[in-house]
C-alpha atoms as a PDB file:
ATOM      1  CA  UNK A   1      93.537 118.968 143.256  1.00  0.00           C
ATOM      2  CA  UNK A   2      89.844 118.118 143.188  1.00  0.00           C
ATOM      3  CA  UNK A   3      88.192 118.088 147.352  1.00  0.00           C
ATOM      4  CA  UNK A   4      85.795 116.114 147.933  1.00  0.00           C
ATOM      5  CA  UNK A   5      83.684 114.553 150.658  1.00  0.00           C
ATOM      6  CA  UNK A   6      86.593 111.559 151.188  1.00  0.00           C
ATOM      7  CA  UNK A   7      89.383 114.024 150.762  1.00  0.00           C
ATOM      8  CA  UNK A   8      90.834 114.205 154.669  1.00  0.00           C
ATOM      9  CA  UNK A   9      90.925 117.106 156.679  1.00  0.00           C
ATOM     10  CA  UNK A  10      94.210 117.466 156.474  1.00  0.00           C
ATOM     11  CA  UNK A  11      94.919 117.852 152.737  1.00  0.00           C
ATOM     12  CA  UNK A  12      91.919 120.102 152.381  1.00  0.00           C
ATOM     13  CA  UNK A  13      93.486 122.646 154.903  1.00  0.00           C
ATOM     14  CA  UNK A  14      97.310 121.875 153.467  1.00  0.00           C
ATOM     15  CA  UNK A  15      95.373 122.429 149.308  1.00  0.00           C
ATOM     16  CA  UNK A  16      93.460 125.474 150.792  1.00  0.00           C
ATOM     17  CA  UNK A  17      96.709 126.722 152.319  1.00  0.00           C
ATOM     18  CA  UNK A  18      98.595 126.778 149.202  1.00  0.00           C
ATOM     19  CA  UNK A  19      95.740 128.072 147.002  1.00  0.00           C
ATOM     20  CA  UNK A  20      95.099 131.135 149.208  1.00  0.00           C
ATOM     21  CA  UNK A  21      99.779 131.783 148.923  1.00  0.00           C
ATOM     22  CA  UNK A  22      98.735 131.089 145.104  1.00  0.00           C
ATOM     23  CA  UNK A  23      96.055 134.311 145.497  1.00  0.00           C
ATOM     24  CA  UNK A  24      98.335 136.128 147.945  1.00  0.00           C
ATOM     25  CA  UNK A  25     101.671 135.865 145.361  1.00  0.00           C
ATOM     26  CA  UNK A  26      99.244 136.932 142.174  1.00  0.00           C
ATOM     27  CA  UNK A  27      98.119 140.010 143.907  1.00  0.00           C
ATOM     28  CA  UNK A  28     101.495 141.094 144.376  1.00  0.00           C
ATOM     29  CA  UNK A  29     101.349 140.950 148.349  1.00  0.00           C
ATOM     30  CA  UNK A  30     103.572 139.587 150.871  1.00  0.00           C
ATOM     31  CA  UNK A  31     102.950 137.626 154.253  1.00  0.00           C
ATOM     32  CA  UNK A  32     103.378 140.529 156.501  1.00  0.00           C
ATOM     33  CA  UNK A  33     101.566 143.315 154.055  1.00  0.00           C
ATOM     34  CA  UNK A  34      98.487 140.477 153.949  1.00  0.00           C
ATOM     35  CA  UNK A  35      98.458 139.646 157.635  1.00  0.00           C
ATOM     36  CA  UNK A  36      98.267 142.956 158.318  1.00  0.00           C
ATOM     37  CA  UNK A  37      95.550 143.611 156.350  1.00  0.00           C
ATOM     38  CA  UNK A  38      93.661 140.720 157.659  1.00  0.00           C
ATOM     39  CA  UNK A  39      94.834 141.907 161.260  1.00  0.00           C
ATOM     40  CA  UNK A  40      96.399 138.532 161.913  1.00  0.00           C
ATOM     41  CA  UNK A  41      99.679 137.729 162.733  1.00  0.00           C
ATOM     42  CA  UNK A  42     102.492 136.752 160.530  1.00  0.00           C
ATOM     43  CA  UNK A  43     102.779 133.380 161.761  1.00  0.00           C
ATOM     44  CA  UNK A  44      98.649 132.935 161.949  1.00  0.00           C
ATOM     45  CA  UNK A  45      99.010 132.916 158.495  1.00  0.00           C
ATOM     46  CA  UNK A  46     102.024 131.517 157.811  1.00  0.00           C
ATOM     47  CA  UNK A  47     100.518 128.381 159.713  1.00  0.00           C
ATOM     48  CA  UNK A  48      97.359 128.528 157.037  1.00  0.00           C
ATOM     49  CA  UNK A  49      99.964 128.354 154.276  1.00  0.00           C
ATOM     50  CA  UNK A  50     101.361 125.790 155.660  1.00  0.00           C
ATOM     51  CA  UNK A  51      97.898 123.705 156.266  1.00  0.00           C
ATOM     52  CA  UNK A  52      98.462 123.776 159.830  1.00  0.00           C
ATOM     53  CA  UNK A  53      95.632 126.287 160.646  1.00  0.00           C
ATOM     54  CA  UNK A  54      92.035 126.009 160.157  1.00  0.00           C
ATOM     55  CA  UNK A  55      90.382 128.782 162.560  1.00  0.00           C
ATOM     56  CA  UNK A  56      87.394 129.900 160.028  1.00  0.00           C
ATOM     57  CA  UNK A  57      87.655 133.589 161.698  1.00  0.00           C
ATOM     58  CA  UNK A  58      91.238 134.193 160.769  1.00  0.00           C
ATOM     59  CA  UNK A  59      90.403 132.068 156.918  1.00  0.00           C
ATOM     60  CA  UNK A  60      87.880 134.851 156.660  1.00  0.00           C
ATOM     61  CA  UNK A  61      89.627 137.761 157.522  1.00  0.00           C
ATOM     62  CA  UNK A  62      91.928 136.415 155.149  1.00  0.00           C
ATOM     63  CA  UNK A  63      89.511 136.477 152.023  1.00  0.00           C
ATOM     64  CA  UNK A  64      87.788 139.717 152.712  1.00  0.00           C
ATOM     65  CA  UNK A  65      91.198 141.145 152.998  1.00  0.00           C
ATOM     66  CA  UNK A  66      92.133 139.324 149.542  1.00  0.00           C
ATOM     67  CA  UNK A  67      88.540 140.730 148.016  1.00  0.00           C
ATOM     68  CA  UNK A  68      87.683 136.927 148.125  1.00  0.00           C
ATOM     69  CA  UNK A  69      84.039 137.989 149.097  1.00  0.00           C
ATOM     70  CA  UNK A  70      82.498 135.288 146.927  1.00  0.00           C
ATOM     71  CA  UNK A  71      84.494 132.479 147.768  1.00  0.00           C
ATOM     72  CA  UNK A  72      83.414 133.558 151.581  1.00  0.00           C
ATOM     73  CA  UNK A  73      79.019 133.617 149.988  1.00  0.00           C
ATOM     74  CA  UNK A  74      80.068 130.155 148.373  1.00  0.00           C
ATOM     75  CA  UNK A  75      80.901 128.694 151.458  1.00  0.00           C
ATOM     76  CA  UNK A  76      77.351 128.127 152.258  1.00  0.00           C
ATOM     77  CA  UNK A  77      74.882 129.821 149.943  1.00  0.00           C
ATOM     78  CA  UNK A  78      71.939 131.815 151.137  1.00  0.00           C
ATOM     79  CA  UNK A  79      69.625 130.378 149.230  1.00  0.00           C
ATOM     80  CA  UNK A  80      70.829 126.404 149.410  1.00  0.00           C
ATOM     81  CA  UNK A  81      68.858 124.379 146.294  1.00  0.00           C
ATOM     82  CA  UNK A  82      69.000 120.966 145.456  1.00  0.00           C
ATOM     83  CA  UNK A  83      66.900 119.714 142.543  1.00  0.00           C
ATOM     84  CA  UNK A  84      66.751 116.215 143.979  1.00  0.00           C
ATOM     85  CA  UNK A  85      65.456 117.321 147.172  1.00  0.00           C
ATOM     86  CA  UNK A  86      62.559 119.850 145.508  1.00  0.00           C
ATOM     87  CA  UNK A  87      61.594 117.033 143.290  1.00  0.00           C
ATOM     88  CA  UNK A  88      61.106 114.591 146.332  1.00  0.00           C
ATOM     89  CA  UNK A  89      59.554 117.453 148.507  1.00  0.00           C
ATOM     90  CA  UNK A  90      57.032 118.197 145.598  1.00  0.00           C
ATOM     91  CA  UNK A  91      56.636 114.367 145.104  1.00  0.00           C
ATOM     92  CA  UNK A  92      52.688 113.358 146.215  1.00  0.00           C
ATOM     93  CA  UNK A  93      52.214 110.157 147.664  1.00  0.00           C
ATOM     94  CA  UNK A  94      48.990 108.612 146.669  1.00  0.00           C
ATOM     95  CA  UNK A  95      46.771 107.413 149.635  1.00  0.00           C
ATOM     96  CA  UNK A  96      47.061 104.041 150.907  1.00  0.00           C
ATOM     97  CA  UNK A  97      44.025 101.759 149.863  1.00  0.00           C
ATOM     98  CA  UNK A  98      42.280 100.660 153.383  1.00  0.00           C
ATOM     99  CA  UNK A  99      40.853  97.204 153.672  1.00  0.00           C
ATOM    100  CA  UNK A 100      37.095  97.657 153.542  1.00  0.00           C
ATOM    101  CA  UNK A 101      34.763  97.963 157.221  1.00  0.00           C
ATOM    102  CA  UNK A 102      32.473  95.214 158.295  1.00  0.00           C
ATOM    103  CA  UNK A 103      32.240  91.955 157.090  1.00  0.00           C
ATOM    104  CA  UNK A 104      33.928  90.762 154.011  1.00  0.00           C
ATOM    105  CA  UNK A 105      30.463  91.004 151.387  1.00  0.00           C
ATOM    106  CA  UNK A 106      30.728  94.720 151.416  1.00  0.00           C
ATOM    107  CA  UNK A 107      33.678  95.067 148.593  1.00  0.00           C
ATOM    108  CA  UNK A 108      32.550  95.688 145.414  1.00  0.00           C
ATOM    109  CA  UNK A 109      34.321  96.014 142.009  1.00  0.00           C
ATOM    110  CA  UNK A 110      32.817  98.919 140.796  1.00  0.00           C
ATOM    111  CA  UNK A 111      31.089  97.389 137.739  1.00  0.00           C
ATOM    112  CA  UNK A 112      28.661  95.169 139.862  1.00  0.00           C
ATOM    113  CA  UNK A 113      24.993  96.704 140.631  1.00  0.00           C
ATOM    114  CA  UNK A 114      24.299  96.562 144.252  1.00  0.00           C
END
């Protein structure tokens, strides 16, 4: 399942839950082995399994026990770029043109002589 910004709270934690028993299962680990490595409880994380849990302390004791330390960086990278906002913080605004001073004979074209 893709997440995404509409995807509800809910089914992220419940589709995070059963990716991380997906991870847990491959490495050959079970509940209790895993929630003791975290140094959760059993039911902590059978609750984040489940979906039903979403402390981020316990999710990331979780992942550093699992050697998930990238997924834990990805979270929020360090160093955070988006092209579209560099191009519109580079982006130069040329100055506004200012209605001329004094009376209204004082504009000039350029190409007239004084």
């Amino acid at each position: 399942m893709k997440i995404d910004r509409l995807t509800p709270t809910t089914t992220i934690l419940r589709e995070l839950g059963q990716r991380l028993a997906n991870v847990r299962k491959q490495q050959g680990q079970t509940q209790e082995a895993l929630a003791a490595a975290a140094g959760i409880g059993v039911a902590t994380l059978r609750r984040i399994e489940d979906g039903k849990d979403g402390k981020l302390g316990s999710w990331l004791r979780l992942l550093l026990a699992l050697q998930q330390e990238g997924a834990v960086d990805s979270l929020l990278p360090e160093d955070f770029r988006s092209p579209l906002a560099e191009v519109k913080g580079k982006r130069k605004r040329a100055p506004k043109a200012t209605a001329p001073r004094g009376d209204g004979d004082s504009f000039r074209w350029g190409d007239e002589r004084p």
